[in-house]
Protein backbone atom coordinates (compact mmCIF):
# COMPACT_ATOMS: atom_id res chain seq x y z
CA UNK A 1 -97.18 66.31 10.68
CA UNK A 2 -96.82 63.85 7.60
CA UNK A 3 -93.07 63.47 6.11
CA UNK A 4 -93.82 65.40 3.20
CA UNK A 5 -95.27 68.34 4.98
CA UNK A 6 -92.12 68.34 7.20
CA UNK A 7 -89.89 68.46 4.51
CA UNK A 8 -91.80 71.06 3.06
CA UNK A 9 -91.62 73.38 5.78
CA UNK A 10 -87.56 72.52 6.37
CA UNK A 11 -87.40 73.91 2.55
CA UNK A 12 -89.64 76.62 3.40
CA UNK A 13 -87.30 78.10 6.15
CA UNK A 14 -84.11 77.36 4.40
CA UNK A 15 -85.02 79.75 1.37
CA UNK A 16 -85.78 82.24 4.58
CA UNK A 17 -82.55 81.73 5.60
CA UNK A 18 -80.97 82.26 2.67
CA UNK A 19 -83.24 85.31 1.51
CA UNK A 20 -81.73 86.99 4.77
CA UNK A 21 -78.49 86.73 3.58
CA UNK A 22 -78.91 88.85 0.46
CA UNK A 23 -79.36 92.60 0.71
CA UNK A 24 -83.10 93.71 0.31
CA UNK A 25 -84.98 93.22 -3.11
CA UNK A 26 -85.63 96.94 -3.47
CA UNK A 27 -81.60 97.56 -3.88
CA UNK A 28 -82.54 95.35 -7.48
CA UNK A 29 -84.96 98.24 -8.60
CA UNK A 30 -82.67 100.94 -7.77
CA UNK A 31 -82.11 102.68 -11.52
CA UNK A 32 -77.76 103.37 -10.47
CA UNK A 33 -77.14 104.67 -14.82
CA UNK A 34 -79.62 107.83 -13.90
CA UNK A 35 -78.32 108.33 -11.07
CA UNK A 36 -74.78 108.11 -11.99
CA UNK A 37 -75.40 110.76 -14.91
CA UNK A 38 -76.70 113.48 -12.32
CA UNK A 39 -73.81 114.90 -11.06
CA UNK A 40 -76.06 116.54 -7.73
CA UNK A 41 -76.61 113.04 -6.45
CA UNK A 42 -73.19 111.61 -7.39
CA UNK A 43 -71.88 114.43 -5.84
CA UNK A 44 -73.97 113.97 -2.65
CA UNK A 45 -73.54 110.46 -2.49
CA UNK A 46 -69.54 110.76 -2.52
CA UNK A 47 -69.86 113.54 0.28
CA UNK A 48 -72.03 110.61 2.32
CA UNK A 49 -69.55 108.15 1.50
CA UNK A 50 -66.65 110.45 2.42
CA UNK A 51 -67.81 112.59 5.01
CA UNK A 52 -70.66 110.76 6.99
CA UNK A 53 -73.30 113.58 5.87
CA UNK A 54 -76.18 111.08 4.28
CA UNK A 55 -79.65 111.09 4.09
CA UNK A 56 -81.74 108.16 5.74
CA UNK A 57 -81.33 106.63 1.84
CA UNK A 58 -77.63 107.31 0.91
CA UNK A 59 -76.83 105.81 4.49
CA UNK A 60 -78.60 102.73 3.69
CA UNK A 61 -76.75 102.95 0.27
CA UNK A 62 -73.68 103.73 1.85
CA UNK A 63 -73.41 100.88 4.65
CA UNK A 64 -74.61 97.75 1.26
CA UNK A 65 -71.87 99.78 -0.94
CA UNK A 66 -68.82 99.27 1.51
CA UNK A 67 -70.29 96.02 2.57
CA UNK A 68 -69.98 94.55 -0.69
CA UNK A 69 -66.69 96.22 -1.35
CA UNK A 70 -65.52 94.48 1.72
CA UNK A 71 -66.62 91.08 1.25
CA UNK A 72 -66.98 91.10 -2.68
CA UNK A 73 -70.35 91.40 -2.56
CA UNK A 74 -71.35 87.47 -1.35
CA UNK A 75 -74.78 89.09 0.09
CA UNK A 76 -75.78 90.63 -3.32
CA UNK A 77 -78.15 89.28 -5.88
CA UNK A 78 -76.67 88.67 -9.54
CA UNK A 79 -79.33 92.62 -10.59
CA UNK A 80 -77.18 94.01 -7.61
CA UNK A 81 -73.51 92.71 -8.67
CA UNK A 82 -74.18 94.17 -11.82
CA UNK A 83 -75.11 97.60 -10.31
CA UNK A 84 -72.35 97.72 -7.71
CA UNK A 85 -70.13 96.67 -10.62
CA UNK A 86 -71.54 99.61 -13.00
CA UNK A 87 -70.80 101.99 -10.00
CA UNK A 88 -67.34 100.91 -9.10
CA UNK A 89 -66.37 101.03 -13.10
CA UNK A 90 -67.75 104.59 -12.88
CA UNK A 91 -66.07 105.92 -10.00
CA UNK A 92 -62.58 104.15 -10.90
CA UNK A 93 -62.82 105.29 -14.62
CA UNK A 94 -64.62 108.88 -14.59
CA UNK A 95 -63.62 109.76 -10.98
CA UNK A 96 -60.62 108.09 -9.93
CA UNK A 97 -59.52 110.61 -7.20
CA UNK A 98 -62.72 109.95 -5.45
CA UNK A 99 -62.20 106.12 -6.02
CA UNK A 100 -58.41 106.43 -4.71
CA UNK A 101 -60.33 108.37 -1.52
CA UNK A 102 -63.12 105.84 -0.80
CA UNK A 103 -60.23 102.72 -1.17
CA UNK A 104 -58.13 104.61 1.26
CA UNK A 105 -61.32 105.06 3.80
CA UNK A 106 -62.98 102.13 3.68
CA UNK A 107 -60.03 99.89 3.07
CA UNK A 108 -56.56 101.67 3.78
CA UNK A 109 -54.32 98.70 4.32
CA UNK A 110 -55.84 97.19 0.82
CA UNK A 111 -57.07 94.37 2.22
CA UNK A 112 -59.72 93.79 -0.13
CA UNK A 113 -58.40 94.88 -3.20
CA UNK A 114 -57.50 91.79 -5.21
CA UNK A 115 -60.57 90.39 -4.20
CA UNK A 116 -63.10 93.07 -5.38
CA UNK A 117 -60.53 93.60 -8.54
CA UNK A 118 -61.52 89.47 -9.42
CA UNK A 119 -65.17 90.78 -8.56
CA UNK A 120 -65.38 93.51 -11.17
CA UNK A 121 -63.77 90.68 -13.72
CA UNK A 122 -66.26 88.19 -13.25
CA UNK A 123 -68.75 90.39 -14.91
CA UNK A 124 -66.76 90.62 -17.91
């Protein structure tokens, strides 16, 4: 294999790599304003978040959504900061008893808190 084509497959696996280490592409597409103004699926989604009853969607949604919480959402393309950021502001401004609940579940000693507050200012 000539030196450029070796280089060219090293380049080719690293953007693999690195494509793994972002959530899936379809989580980009996801329309999060409509669903946030029907209250049926922001109510379903909170009981999934809260009480473990999901469908094979809101689990997948569930498990990226306290990911990213959790690690200030590293594995998250810039299309799905923006989204988890227009959810959080949602939950924490229209519904902040549900926000107090899922802080308290997913991170009860507040572990994560400053760092997902200097998340949701970044995209100031």
């Amino acid at each position: 294999m000539s030196a450029p084509a070796a280089v060219l497959v090293l380049v080719l696996m690293a953007l693999c790599a690195c494509a793994q280490n972002t959530y899936p592409e379809e989580y980009d597409k996801l329309d999060v304003k409509s669903l946030l103004q029907d209250q049926q699926k922001v109510d379903r989604f909170v009981t999934c978040l809260l009480q473990e009853e999901c469908s094979e969607l809101g689990g997948k949604l569930k498990d990226v959504l306290v990911d990213a919480l959790n690690t200030k959402c590293t594995k998250c393309t810039e299309i799905q900061k923006g989204k988890i950021r227009m959810a959080a502001k949602y939950f924490i401004e229209q519904k902040p008893e549900v926000w107090e609940q899922i802080t308290q579940k997913y991170d009860p000693k507040g572990e994560h808190a400053e760092g997902f507050l200097k998340f949701m200012q970044e995209g100031n």
